[in-house]
N, C-alpha and C. Protein backbone atom coordinates (compact mmCIF):
# COMPACT_ATOMS: atom_id res chain seq x y z
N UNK A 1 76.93 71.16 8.93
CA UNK A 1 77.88 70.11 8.66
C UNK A 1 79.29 70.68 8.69
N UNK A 2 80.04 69.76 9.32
CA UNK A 2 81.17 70.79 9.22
C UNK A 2 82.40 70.05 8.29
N UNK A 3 83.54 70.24 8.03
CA UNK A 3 84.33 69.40 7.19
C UNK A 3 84.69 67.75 7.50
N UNK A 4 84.57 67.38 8.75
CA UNK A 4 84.65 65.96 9.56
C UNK A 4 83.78 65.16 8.77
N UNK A 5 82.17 65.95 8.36
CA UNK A 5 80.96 64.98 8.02
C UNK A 5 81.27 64.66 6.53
N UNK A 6 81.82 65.93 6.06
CA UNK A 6 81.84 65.57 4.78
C UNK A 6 82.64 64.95 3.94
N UNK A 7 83.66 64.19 4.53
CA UNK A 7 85.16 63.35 4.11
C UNK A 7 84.41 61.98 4.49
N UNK A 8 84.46 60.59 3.25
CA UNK A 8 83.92 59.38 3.53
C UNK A 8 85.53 58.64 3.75
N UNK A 9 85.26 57.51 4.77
CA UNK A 9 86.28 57.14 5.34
C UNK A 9 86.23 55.65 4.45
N UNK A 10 87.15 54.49 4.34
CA UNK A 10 87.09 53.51 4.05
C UNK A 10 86.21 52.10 4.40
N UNK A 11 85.79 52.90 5.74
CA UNK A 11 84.67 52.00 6.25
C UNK A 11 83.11 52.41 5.52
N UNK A 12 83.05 53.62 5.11
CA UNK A 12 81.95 54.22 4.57
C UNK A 12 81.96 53.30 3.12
N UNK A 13 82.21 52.60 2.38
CA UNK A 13 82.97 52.19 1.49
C UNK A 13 82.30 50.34 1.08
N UNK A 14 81.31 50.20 0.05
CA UNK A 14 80.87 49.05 0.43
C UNK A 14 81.74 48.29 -1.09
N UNK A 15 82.22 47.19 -0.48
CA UNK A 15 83.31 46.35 -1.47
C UNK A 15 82.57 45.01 -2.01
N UNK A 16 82.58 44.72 -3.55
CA UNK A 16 81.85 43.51 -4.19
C UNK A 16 83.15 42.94 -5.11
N UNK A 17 82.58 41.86 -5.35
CA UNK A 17 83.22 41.61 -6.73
C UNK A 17 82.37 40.81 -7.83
N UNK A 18 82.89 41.39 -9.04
CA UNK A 18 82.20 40.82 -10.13
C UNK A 18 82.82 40.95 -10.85
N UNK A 19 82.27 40.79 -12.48
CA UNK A 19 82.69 40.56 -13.44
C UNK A 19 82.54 41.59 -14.93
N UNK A 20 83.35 41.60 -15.29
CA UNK A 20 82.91 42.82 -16.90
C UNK A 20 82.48 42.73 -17.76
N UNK A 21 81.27 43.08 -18.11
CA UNK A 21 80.78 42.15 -19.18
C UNK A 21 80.60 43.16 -20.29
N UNK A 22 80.77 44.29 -20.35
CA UNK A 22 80.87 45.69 -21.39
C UNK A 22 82.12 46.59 -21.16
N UNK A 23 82.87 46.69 -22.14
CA UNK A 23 83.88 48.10 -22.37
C UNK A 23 83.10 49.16 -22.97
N UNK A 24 83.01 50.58 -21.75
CA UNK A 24 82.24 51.37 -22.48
C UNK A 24 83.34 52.15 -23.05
N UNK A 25 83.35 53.57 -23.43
CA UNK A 25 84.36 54.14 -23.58
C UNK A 25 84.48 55.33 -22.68
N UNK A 26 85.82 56.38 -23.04
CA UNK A 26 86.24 56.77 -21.54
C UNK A 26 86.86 56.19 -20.36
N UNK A 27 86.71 55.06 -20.53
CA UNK A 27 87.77 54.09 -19.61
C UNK A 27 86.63 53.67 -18.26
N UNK A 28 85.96 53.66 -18.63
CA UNK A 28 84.66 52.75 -18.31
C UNK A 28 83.96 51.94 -18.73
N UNK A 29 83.80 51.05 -17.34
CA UNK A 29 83.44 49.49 -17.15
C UNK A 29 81.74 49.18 -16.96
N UNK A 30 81.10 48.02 -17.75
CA UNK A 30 79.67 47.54 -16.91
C UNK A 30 80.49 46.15 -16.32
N UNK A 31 80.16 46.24 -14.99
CA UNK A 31 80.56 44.92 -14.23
C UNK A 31 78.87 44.37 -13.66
N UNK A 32 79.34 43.13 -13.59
CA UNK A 32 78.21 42.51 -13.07
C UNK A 32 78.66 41.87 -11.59
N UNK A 33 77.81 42.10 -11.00
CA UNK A 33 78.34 41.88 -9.58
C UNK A 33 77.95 40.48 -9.15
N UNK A 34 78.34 39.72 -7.73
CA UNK A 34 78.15 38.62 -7.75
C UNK A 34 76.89 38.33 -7.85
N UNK A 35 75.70 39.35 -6.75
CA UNK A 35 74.43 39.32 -6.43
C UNK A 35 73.35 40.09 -7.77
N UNK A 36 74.23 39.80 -8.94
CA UNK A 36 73.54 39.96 -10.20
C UNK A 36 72.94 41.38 -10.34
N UNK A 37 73.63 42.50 -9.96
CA UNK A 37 73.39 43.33 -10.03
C UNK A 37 74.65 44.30 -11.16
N UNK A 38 73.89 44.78 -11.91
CA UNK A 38 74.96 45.76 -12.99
C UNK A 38 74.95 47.46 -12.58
N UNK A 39 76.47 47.58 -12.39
CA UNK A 39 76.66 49.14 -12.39
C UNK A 39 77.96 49.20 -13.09
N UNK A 40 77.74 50.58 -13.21
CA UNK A 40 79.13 51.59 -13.81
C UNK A 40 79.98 51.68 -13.35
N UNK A 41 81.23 51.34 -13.93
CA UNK A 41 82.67 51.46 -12.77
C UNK A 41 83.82 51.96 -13.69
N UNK A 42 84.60 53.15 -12.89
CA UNK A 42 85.99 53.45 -13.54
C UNK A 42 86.98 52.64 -13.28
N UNK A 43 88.35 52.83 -13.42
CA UNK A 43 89.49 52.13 -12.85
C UNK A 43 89.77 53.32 -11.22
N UNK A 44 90.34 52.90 -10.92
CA UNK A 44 90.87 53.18 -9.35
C UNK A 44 92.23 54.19 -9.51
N UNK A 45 92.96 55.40 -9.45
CA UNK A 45 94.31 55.88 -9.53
C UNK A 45 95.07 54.94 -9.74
N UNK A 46 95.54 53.95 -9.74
CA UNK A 46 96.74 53.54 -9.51
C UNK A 46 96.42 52.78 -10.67
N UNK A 47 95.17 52.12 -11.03
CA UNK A 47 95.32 50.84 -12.41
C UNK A 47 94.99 51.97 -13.74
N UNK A 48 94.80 53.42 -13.47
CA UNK A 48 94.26 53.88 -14.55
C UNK A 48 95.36 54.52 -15.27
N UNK A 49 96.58 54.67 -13.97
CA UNK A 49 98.03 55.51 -14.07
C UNK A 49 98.67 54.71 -14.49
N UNK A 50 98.73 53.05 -14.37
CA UNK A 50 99.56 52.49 -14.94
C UNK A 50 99.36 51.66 -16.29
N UNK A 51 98.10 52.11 -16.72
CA UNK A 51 97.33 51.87 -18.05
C UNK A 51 97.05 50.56 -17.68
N UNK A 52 96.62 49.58 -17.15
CA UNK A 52 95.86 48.46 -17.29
C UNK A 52 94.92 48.02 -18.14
N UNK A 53 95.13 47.20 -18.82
CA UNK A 53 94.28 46.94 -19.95
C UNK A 53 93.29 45.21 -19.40
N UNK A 54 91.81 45.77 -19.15
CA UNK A 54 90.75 44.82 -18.86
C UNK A 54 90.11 44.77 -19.47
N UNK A 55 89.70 43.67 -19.72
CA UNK A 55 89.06 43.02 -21.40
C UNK A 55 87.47 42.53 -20.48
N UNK A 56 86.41 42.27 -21.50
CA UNK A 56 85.18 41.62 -20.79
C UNK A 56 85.38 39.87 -20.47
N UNK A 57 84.90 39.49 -19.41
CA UNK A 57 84.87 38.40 -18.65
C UNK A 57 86.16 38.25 -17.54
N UNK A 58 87.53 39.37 -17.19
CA UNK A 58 88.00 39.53 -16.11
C UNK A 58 87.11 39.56 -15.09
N UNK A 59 87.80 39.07 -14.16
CA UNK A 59 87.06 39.52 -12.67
C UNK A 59 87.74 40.41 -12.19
N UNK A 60 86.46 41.31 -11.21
CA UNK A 60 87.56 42.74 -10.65
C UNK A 60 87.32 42.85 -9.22
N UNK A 61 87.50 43.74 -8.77
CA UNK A 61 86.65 43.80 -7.06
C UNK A 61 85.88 45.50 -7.38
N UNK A 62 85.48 45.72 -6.96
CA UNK A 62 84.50 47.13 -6.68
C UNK A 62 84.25 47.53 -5.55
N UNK A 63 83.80 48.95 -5.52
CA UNK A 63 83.92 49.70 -4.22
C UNK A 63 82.93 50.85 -4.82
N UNK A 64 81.89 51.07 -3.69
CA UNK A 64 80.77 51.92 -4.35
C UNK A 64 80.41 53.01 -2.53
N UNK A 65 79.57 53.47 -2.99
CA UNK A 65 79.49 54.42 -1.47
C UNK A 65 77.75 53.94 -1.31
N UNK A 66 77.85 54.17 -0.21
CA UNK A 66 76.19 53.30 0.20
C UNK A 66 75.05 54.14 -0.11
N UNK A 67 75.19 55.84 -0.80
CA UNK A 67 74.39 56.57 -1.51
C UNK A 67 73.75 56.30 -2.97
N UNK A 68 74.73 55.61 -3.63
CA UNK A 68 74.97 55.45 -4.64
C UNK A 68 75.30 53.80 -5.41
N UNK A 69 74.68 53.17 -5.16
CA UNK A 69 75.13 51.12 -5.32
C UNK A 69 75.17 51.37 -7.26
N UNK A 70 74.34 52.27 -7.98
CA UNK A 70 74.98 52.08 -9.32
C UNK A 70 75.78 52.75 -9.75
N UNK A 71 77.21 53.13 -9.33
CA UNK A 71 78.25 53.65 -9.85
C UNK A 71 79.36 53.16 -9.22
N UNK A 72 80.79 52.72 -9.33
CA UNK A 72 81.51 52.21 -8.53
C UNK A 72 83.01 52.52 -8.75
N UNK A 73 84.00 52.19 -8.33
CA UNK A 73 85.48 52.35 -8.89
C UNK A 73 85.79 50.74 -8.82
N UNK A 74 86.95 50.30 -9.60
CA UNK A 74 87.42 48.71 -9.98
C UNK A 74 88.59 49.40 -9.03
N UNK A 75 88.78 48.95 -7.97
CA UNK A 75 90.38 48.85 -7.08
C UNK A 75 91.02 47.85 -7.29
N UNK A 76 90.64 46.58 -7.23
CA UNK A 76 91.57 45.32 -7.83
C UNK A 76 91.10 44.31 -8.99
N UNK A 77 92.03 43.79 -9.87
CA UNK A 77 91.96 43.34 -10.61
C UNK A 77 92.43 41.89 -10.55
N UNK A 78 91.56 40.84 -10.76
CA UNK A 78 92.36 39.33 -10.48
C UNK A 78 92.91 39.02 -11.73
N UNK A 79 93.84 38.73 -11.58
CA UNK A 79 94.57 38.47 -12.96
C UNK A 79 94.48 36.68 -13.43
């Protein structure tokens, strides 16, 4: 494998949205996704740098890698 294989690109990148239905701690989320599925999600660089504060029943969007569907990052937040 050489360094090309091992960098995931944005297309590698599968995007949902759902909803929060647990504040864990550490600054982690349980979201429930549309297709009723629950995983683990952090905040994204930019909402975690500017302290965003998400309470349970926001809606968020998610982004997970197709290895992995129960762990995710929150990139946007609907306000």
């Amino acid at each position: 494998m050489d360094a090309g294989e091992l960098n995931m690109t944005k297309e590698d990148l599968l995007a949902s949205s759902g909803t929060i239905t647990e504040k864990l701690p550490n600054g982690m989320f349980r979201v429930k996704l549309e297709d009723n599925e629950e995983i683990i999600a952090t905040l994204k660089g930019k909402l975690r740098r500017l302290r965003f504060r998400l309470m349970v029943g926001d809606r968020v969007n998610v982004e997970m890698t197709r290895y992995d569907t129960t762990k995710g990052r929150i990139n946007y937040w609907y306000r």
